[in-house]
PDB file of N, CA and C in Angstrom:
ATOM      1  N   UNK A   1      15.280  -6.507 -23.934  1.00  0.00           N
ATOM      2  CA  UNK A   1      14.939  -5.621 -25.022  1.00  0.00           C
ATOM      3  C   UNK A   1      13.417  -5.540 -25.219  1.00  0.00           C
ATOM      4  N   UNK A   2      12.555  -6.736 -25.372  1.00  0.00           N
ATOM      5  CA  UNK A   2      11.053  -6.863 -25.456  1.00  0.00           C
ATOM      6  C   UNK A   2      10.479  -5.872 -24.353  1.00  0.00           C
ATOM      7  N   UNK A   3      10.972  -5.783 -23.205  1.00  0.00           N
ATOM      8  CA  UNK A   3      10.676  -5.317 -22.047  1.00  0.00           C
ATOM      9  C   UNK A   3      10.595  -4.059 -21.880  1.00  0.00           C
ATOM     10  N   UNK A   4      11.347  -3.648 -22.615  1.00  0.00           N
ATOM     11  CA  UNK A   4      12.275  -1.785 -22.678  1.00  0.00           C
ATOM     12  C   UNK A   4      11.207  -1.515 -23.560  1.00  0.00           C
ATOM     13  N   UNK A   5      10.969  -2.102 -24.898  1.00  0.00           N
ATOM     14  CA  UNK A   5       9.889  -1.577 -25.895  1.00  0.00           C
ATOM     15  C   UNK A   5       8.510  -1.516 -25.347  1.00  0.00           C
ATOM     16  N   UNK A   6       8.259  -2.731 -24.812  1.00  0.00           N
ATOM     17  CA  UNK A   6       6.947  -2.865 -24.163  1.00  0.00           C
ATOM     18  C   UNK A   6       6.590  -1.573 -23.286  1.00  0.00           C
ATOM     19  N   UNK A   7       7.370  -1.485 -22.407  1.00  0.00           N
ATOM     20  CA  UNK A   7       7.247  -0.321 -21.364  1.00  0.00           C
ATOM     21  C   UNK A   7       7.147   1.257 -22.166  1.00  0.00           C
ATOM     22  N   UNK A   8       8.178   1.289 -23.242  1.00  0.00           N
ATOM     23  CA  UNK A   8       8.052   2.268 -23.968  1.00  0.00           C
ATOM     24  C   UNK A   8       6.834   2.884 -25.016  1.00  0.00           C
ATOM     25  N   UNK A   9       6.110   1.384 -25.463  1.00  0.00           N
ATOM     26  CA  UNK A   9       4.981   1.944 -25.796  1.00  0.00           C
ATOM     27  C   UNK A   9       3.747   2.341 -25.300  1.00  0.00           C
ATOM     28  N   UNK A  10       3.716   1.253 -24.071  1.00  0.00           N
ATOM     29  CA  UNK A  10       2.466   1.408 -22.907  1.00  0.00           C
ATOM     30  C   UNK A  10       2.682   3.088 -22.594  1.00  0.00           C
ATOM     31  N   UNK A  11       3.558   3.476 -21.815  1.00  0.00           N
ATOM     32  CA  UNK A  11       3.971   5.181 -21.565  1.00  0.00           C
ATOM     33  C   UNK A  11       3.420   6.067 -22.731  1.00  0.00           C
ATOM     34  N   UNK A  12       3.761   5.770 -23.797  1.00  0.00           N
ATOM     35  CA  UNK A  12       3.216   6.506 -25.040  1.00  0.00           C
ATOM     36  C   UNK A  12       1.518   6.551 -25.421  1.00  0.00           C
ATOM     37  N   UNK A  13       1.489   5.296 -25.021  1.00  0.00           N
ATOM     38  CA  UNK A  13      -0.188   5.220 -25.313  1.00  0.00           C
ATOM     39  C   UNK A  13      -1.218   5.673 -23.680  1.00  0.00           C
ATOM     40  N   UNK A  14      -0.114   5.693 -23.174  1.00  0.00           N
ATOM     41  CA  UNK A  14      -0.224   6.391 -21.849  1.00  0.00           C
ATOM     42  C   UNK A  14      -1.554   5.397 -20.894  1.00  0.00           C
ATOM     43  N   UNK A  15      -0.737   4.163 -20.765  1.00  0.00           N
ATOM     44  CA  UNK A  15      -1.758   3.152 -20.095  1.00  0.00           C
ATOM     45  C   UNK A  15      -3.121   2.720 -21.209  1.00  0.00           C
ATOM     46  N   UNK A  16      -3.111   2.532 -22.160  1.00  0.00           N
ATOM     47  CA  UNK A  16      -4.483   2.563 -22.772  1.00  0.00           C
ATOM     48  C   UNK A  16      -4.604   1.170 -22.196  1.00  0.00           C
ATOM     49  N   UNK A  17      -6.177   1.287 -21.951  1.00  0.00           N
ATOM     50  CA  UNK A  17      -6.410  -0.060 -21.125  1.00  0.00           C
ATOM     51  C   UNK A  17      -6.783  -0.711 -22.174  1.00  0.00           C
ATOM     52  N   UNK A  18      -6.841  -2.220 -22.681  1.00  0.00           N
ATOM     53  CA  UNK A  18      -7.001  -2.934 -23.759  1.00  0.00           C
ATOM     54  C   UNK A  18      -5.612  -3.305 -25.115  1.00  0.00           C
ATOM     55  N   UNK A  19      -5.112  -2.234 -25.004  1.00  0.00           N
ATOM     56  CA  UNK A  19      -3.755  -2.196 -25.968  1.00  0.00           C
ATOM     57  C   UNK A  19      -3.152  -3.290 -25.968  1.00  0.00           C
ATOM     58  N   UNK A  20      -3.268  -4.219 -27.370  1.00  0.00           N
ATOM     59  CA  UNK A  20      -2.093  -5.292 -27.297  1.00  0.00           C
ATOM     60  C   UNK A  20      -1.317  -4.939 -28.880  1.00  0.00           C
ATOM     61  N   UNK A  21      -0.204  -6.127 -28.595  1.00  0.00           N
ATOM     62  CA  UNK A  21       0.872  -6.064 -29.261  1.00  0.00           C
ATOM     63  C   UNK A  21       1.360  -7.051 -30.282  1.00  0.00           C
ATOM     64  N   UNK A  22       1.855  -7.265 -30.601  1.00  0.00           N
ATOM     65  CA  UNK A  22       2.640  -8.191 -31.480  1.00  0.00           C
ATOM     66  C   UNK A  22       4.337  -8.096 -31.981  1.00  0.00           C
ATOM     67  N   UNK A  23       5.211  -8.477 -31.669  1.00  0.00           N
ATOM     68  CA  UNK A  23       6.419  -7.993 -32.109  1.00  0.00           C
ATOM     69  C   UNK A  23       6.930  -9.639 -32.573  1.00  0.00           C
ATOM     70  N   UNK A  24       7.858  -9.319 -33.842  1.00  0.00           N
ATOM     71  CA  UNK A  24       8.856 -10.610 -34.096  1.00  0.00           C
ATOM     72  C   UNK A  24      10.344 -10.367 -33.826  1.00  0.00           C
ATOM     73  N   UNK A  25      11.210 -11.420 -33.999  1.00  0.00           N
ATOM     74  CA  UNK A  25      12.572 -11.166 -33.836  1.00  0.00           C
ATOM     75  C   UNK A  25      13.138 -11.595 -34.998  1.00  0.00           C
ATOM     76  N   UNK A  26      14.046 -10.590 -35.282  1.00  0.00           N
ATOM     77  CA  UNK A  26      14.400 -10.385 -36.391  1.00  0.00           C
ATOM     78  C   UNK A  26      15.820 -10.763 -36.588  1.00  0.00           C
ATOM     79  N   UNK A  27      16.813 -10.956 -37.406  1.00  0.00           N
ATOM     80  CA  UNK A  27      18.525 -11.004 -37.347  1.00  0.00           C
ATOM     81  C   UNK A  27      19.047  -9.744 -36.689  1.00  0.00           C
ATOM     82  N   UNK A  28      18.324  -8.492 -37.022  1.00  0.00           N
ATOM     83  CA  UNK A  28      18.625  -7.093 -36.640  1.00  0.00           C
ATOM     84  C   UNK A  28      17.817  -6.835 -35.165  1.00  0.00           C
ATOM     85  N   UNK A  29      16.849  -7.207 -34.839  1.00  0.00           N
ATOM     86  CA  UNK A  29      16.311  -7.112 -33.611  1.00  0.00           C
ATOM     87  C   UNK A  29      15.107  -7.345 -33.280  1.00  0.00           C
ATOM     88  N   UNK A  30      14.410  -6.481 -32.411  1.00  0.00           N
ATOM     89  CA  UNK A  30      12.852  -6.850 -32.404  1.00  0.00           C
ATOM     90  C   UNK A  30      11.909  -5.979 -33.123  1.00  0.00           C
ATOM     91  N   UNK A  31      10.827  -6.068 -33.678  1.00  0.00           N
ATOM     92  CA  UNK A  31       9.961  -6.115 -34.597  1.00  0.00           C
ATOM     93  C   UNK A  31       8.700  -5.519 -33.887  1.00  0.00           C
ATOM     94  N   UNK A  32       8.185  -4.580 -33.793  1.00  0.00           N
ATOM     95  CA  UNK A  32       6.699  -4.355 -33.242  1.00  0.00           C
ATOM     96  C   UNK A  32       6.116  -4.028 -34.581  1.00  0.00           C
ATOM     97  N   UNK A  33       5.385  -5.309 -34.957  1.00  0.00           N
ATOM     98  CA  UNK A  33       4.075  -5.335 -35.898  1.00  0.00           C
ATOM     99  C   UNK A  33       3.093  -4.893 -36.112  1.00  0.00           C
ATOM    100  N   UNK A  34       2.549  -4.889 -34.913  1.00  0.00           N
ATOM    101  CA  UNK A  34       1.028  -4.981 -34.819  1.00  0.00           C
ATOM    102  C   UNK A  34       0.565  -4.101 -33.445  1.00  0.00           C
ATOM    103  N   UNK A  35      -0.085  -3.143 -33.597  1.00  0.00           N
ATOM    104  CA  UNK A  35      -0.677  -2.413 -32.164  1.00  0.00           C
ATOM    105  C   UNK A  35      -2.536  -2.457 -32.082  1.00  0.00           C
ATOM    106  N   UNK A  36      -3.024  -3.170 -31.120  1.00  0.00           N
ATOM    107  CA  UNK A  36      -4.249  -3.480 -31.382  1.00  0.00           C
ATOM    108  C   UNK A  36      -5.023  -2.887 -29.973  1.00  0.00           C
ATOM    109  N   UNK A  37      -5.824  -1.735 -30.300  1.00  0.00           N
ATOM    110  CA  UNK A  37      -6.426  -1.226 -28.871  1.00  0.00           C
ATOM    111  C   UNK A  37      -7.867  -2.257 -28.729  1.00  0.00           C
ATOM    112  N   UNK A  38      -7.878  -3.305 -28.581  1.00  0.00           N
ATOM    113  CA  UNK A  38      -9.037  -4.163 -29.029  1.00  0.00           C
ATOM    114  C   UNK A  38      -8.654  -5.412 -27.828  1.00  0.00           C
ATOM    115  N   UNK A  39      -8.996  -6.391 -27.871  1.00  0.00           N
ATOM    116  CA  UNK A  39      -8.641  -7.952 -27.509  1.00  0.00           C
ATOM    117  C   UNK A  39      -7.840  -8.141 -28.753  1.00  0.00           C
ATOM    118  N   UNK A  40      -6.793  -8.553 -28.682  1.00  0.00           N
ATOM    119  CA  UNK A  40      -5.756  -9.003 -30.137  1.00  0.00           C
ATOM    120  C   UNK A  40      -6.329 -10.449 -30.144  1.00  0.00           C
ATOM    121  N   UNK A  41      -5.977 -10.558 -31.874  1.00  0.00           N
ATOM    122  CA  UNK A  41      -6.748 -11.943 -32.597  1.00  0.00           C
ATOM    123  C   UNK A  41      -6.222 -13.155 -32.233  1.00  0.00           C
ATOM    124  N   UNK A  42      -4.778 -12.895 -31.492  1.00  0.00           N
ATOM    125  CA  UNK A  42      -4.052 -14.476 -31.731  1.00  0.00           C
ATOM    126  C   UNK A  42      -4.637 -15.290 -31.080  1.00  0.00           C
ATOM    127  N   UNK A  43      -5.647 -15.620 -30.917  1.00  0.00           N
ATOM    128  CA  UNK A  43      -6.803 -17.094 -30.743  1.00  0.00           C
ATOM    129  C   UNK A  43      -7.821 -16.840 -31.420  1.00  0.00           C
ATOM    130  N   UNK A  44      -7.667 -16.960 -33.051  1.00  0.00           N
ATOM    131  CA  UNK A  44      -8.677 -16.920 -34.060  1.00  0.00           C
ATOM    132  C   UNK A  44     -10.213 -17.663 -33.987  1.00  0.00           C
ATOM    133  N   UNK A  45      -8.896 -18.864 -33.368  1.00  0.00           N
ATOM    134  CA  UNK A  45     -10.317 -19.903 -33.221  1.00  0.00           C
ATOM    135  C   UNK A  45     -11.501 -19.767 -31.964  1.00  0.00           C
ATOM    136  N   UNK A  46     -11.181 -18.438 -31.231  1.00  0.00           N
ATOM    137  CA  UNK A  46     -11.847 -18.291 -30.133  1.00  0.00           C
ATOM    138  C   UNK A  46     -13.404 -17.445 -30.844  1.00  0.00           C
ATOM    139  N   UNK A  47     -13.175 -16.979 -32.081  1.00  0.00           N
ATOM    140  CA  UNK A  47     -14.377 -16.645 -32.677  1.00  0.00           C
ATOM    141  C   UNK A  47     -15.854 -17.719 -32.377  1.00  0.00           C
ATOM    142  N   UNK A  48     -15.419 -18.568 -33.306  1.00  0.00           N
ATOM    143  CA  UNK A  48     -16.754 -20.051 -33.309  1.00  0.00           C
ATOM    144  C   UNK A  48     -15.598 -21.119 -32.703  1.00  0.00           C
ATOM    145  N   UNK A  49     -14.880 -21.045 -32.047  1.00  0.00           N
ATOM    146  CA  UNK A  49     -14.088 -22.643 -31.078  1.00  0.00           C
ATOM    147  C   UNK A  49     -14.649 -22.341 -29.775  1.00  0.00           C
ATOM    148  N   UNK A  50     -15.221 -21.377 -29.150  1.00  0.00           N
ATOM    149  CA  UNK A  50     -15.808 -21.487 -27.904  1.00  0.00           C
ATOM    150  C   UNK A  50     -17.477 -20.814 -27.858  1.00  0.00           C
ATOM    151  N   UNK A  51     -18.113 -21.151 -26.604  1.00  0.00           N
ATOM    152  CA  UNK A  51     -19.131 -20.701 -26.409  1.00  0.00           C
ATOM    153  C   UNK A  51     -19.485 -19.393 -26.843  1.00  0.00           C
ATOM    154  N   UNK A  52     -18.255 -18.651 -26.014  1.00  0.00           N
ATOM    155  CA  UNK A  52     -19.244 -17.054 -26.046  1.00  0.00           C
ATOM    156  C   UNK A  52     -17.243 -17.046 -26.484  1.00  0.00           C
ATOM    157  N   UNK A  53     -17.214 -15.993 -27.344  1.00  0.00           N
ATOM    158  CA  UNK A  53     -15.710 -15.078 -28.380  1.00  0.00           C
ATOM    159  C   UNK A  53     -15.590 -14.312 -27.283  1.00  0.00           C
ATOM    160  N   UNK A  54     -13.812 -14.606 -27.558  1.00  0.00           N
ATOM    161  CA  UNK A  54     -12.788 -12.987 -26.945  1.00  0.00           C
ATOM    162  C   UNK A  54     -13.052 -11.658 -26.658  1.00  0.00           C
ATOM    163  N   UNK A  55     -14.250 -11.862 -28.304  1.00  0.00           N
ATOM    164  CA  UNK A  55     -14.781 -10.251 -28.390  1.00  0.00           C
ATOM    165  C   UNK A  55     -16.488 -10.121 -27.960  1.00  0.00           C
ATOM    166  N   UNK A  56     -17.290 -11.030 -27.759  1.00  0.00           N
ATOM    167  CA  UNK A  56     -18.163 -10.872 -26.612  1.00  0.00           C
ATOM    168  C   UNK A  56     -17.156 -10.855 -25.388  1.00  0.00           C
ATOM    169  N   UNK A  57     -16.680 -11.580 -25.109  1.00  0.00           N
ATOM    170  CA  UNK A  57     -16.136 -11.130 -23.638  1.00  0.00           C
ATOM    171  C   UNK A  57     -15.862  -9.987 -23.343  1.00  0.00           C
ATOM    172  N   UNK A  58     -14.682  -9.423 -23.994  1.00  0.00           N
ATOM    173  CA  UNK A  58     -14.454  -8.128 -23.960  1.00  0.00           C
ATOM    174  C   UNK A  58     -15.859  -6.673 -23.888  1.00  0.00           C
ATOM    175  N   UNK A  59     -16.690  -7.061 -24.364  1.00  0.00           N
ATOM    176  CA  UNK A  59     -17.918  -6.374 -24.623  1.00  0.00           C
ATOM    177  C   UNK A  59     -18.433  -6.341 -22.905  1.00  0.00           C
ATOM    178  N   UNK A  60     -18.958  -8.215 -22.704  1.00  0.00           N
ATOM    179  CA  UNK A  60     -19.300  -8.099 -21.408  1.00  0.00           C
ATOM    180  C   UNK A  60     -18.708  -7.567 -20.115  1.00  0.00           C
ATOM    181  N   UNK A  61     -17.432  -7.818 -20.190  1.00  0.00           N
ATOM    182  CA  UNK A  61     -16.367  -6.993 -19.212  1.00  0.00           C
ATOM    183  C   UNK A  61     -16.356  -5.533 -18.918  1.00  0.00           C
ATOM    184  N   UNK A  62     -16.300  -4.974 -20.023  1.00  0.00           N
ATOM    185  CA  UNK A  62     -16.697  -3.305 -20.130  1.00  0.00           C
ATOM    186  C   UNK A  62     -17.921  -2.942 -19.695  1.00  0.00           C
ATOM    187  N   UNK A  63     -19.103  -3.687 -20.348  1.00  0.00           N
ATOM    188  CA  UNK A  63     -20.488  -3.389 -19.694  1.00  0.00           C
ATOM    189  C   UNK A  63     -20.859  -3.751 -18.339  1.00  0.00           C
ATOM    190  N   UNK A  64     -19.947  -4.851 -17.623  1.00  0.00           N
ATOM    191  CA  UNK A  64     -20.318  -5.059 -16.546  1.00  0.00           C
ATOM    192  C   UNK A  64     -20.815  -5.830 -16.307  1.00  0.00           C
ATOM    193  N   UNK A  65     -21.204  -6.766 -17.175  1.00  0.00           N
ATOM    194  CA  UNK A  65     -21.809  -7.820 -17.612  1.00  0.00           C
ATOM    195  C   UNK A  65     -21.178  -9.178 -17.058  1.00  0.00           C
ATOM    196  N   UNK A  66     -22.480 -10.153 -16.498  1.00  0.00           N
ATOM    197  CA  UNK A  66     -21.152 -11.267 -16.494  1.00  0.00           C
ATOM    198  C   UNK A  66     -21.027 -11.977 -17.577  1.00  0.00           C
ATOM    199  N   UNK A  67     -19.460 -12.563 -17.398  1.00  0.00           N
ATOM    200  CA  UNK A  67     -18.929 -13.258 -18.670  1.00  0.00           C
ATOM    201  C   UNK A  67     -19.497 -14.698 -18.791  1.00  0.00           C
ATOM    202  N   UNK A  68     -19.575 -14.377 -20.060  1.00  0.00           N
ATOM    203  CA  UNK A  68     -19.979 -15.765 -20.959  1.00  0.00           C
ATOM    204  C   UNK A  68     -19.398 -17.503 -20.525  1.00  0.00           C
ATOM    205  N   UNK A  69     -19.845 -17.934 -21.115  1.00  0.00           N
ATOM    206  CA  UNK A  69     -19.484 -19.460 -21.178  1.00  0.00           C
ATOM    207  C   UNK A  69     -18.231 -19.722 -22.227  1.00  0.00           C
ATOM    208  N   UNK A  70     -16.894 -19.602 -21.391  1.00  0.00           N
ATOM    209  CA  UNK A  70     -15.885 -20.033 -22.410  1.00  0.00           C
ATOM    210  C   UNK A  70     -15.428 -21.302 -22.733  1.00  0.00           C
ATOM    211  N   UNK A  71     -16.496 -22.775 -22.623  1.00  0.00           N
ATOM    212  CA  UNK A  71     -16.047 -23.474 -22.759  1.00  0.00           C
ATOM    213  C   UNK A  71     -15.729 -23.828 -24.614  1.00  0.00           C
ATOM    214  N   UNK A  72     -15.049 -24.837 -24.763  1.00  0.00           N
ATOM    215  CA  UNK A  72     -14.222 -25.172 -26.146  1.00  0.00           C
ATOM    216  C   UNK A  72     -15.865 -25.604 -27.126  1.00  0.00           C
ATOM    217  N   UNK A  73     -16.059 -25.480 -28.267  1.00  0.00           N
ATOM    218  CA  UNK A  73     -17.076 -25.787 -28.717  1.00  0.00           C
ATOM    219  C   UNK A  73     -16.325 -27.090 -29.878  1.00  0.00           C
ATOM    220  N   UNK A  74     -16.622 -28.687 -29.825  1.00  0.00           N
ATOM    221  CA  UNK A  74     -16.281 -29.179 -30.908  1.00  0.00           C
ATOM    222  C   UNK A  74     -16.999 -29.162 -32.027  1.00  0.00           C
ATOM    223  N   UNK A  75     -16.635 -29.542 -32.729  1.00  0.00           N
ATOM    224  CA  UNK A  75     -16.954 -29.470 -34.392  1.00  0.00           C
ATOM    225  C   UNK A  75     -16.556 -30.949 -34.938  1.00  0.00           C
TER     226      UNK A  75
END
Protein backbone atom coordinates (compact mmCIF):
# COMPACT_ATOMS: atom_id res chain seq x y z
CA UNK A 1 0.00 0.00 0.00
CA UNK A 2 2.97 2.62 1.07
CA UNK A 3 4.34 1.70 -2.31
CA UNK A 4 1.17 2.28 -4.56
CA UNK A 5 0.88 5.85 -2.76
CA UNK A 6 4.45 6.59 -3.00
CA UNK A 7 4.53 5.90 -6.73
CA UNK A 8 1.27 7.74 -7.02
CA UNK A 9 2.47 10.86 -5.73
CA UNK A 10 6.01 10.97 -7.27
CA UNK A 11 3.88 10.66 -10.96
CA UNK A 12 1.80 13.61 -9.79
CA UNK A 13 4.56 15.77 -8.77
CA UNK A 14 5.92 14.42 -11.89
CA UNK A 15 9.53 13.31 -10.58
CA UNK A 16 10.16 16.53 -8.53
CA UNK A 17 13.66 16.02 -7.65
CA UNK A 18 14.02 16.71 -3.79
CA UNK A 19 10.26 15.77 -2.81
CA UNK A 20 9.96 14.00 0.49
CA UNK A 21 7.27 12.53 2.46
CA UNK A 22 5.92 11.55 5.59
CA UNK A 23 2.95 9.16 5.99
CA UNK A 24 1.52 7.35 9.38
CA UNK A 25 -0.55 4.23 9.79
CA UNK A 26 -3.57 4.55 10.90
CA UNK A 27 -6.55 1.74 12.16
CA UNK A 28 -8.17 2.87 8.71
CA UNK A 29 -4.93 2.96 6.69
CA UNK A 30 -2.08 5.00 5.57
CA UNK A 31 -1.73 8.61 6.29
CA UNK A 32 0.32 11.02 3.94
CA UNK A 33 1.09 13.99 6.28
CA UNK A 34 3.55 15.82 5.19
CA UNK A 35 4.88 16.71 1.45
CA UNK A 36 8.23 18.51 1.62
CA UNK A 37 9.96 19.70 -1.81
CA UNK A 38 13.08 20.54 0.44
CA UNK A 39 15.53 17.90 2.40
CA UNK A 40 12.67 16.74 5.00
CA UNK A 41 13.43 17.60 8.79
CA UNK A 42 13.37 14.11 10.30
CA UNK A 43 17.06 14.57 11.56
CA UNK A 44 16.39 17.81 13.47
CA UNK A 45 19.43 17.37 15.16
CA UNK A 46 21.36 17.51 11.88
CA UNK A 47 20.82 21.41 12.14
CA UNK A 48 23.75 22.14 15.06
CA UNK A 49 24.50 17.92 15.74
CA UNK A 50 26.83 17.97 12.75
CA UNK A 51 29.49 19.96 11.05
CA UNK A 52 27.95 21.32 8.01
CA UNK A 53 23.32 20.74 8.13
CA UNK A 54 21.12 18.65 5.73
CA UNK A 55 20.29 22.01 4.47
CA UNK A 56 23.84 23.32 3.67
CA UNK A 57 24.27 20.12 2.05
CA UNK A 58 21.47 20.26 0.02
CA UNK A 59 22.55 23.89 -1.05
CA UNK A 60 26.11 22.50 -1.83
CA UNK A 61 24.82 19.60 -3.96
CA UNK A 62 22.70 21.82 -6.22
CA UNK A 63 25.51 24.37 -6.60
CA UNK A 64 27.97 21.89 -7.32
CA UNK A 65 29.75 22.45 -4.58
CA UNK A 66 31.64 19.98 -2.61
CA UNK A 67 29.94 18.68 0.40
CA UNK A 68 30.62 19.67 3.74
CA UNK A 69 32.00 17.93 6.74
CA UNK A 70 29.20 15.68 8.12
CA UNK A 71 30.83 14.60 10.98
CA UNK A 72 28.57 14.37 14.52
CA UNK A 73 29.36 17.61 16.52
CA UNK A 74 29.30 16.82 20.56
CA UNK A 75 27.97 19.07 22.98
Amino acid sequence: MAATIAVTVAEELRGHRGARGRALRDADGLLVNELAMRPHNSGHWSIEGSVTSQFEQHLRAVLDWPLGDSATVAR
